[in-house]
N, C-alpha and C. Protein backbone atom coordinates (compact mmCIF):
# COMPACT_ATOMS: atom_id res chain seq x y z
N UNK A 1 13.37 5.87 -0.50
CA UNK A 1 12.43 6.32 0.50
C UNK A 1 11.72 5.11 1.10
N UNK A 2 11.73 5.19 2.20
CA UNK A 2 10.76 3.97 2.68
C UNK A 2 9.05 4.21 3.00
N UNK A 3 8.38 3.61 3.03
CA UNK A 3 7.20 3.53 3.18
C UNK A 3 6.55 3.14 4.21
N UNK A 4 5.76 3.57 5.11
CA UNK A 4 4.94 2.74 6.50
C UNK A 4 3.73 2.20 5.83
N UNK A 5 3.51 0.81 5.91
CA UNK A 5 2.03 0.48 5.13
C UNK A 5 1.38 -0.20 6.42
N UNK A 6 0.19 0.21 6.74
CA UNK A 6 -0.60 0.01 7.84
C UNK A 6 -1.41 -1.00 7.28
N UNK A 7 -1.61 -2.39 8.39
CA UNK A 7 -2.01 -3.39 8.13
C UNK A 7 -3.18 -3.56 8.81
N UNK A 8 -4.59 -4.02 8.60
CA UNK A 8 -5.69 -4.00 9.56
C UNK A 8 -6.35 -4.87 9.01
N UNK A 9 -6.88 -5.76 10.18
CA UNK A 9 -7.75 -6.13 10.53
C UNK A 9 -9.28 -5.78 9.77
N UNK A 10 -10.12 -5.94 8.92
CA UNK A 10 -11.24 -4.84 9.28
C UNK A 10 -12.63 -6.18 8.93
N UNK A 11 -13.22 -6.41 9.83
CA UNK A 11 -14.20 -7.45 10.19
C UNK A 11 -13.60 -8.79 9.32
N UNK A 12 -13.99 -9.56 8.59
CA UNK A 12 -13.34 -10.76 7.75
C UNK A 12 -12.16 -10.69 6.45
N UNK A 13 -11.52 -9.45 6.90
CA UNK A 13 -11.03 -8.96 5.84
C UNK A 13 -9.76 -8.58 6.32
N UNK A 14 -8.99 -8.18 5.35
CA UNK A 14 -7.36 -7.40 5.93
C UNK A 14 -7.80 -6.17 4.66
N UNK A 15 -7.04 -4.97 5.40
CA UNK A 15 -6.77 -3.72 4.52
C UNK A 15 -5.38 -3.41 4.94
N UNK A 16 -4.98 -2.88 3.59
CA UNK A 16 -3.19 -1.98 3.77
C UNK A 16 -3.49 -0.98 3.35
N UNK A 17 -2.74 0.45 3.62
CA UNK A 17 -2.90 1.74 2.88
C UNK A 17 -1.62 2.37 3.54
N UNK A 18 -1.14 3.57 3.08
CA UNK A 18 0.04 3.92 3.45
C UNK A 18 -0.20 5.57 3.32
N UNK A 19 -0.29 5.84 4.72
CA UNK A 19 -0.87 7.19 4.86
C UNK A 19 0.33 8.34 4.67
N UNK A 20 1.85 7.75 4.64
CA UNK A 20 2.43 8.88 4.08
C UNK A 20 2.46 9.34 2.39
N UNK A 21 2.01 8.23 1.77
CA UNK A 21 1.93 8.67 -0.03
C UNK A 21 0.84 9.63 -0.28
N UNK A 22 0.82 10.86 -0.92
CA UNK A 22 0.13 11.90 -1.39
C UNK A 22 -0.97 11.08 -2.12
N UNK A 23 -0.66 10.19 -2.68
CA UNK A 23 -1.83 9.30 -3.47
C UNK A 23 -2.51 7.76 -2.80
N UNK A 24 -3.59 7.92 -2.63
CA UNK A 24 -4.33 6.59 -1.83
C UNK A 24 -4.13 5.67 -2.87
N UNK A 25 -3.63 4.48 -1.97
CA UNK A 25 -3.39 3.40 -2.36
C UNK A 25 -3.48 2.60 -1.46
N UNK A 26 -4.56 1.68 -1.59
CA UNK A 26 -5.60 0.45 -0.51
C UNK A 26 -5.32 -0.25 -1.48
N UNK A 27 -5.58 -1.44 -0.74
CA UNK A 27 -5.82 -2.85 -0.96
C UNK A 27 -6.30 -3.28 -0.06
N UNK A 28 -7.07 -4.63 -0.37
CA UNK A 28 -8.11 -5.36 0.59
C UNK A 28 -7.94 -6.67 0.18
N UNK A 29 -8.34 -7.71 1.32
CA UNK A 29 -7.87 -9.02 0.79
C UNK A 29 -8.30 -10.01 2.10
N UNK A 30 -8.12 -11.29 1.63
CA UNK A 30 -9.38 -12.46 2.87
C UNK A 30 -8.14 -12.62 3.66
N UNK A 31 -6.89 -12.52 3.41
CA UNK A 31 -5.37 -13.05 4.27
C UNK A 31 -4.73 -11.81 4.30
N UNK A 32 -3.82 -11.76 5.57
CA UNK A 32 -3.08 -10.60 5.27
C UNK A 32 -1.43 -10.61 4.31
N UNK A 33 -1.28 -11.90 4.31
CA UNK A 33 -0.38 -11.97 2.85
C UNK A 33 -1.23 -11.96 1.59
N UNK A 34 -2.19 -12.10 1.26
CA UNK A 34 -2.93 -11.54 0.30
C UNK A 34 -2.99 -10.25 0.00
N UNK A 35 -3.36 -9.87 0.93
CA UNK A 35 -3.48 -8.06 0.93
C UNK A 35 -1.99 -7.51 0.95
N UNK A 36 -1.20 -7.55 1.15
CA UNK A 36 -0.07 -6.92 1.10
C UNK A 36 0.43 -7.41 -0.32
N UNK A 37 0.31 -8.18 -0.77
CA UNK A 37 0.82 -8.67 -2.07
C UNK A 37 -0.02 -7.80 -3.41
N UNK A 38 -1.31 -7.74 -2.80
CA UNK A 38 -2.17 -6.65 -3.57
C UNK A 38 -1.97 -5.27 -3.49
N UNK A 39 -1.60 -4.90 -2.24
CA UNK A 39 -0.90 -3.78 -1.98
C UNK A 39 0.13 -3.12 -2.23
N UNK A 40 1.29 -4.35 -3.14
CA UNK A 40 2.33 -4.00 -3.56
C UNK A 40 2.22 -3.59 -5.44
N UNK A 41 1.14 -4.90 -5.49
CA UNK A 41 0.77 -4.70 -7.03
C UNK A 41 -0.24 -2.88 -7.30
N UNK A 42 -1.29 -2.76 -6.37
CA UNK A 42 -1.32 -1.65 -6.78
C UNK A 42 -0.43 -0.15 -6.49
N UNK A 43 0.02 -0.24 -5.63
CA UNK A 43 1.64 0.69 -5.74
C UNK A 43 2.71 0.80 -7.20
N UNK A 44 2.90 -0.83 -7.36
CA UNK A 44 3.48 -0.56 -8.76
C UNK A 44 2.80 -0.17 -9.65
N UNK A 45 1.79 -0.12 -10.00
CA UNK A 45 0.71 -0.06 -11.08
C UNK A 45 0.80 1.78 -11.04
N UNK A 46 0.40 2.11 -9.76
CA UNK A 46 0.45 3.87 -9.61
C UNK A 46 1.93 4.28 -10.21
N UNK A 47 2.88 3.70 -9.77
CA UNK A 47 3.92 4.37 -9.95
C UNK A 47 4.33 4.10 -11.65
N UNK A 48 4.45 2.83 -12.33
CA UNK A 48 4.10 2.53 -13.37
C UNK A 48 3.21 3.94 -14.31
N UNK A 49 2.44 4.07 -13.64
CA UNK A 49 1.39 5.12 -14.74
C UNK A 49 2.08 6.54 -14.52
N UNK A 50 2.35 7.03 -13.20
CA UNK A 50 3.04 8.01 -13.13
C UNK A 50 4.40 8.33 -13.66
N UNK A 51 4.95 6.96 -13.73
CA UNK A 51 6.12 7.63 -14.96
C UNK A 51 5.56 7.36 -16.31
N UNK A 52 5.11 7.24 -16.95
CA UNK A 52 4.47 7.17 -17.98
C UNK A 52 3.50 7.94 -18.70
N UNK A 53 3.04 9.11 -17.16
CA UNK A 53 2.93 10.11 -17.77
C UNK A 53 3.36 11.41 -16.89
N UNK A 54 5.03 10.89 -16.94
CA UNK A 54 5.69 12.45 -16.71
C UNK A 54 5.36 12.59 -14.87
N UNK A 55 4.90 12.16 -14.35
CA UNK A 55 3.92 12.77 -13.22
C UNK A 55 5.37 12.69 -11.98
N UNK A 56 5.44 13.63 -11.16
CA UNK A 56 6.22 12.97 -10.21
C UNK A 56 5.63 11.76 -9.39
N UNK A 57 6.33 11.05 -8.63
CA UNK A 57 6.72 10.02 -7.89
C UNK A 57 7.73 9.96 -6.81
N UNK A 58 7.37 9.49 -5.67
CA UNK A 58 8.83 9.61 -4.70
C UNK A 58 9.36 8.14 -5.00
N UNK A 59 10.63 8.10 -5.07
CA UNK A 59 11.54 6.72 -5.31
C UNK A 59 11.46 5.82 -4.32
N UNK A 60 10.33 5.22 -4.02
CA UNK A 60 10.01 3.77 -2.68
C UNK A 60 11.30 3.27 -2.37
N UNK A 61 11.85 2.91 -1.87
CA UNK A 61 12.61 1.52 -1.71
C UNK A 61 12.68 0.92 -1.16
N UNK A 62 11.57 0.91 -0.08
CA UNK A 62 11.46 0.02 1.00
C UNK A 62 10.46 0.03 1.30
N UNK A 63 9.48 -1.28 1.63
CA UNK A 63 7.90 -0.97 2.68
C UNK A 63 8.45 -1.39 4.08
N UNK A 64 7.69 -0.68 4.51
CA UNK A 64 8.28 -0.71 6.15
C UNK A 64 6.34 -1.41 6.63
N UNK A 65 5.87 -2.86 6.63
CA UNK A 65 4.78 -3.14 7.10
C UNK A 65 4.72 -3.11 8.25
N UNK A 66 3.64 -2.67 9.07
CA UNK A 66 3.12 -2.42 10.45
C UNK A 66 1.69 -2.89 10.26
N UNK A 67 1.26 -4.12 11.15
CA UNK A 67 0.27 -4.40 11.56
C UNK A 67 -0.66 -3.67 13.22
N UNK A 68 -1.38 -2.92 12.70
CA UNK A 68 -2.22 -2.45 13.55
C UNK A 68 -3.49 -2.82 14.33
N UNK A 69 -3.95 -2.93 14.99
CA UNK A 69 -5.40 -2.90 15.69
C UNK A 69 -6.45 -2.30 15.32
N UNK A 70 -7.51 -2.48 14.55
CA UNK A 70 -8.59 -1.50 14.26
C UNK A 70 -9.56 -1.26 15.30
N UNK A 71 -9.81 0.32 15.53
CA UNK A 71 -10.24 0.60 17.05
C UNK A 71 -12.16 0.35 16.90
């Protein structure tokens, strides 16, 4: 499954979040390769716990990053 992870801008900062996963998962960070790298670690971490306890999960296999404009 691939993933859209929305990349922003937000005052001195970068945020990612990926509004098609049923479960919020942000990250925040001073670079936007920072933040996406954080963004990947907490994705694994969710999915990590969710098999671990039984939970479903959709099978990622791809991030599809999109950098956006914050309005």
């Amino acid at each position: 499954m691939k993933v859209d992870v929305i990349v922003e801008r937000a005052g001195d900062n970068w945020c990612a979040y990926a509004p098609d996963l049923a479960d919020v998962v942000v990250a925040t960070g001073a670079t936007r390769e920072e933040t996406i790298g954080r963004f990947r670690e907490a994705l694994r971490g969710l999915m990590e716990y969710k098999r671990d306890e039984g939970q479903p999960m959709p099978d990622v296999t791809e991030l599809e990053i999109r950098e956006t404009v914050a309005a």
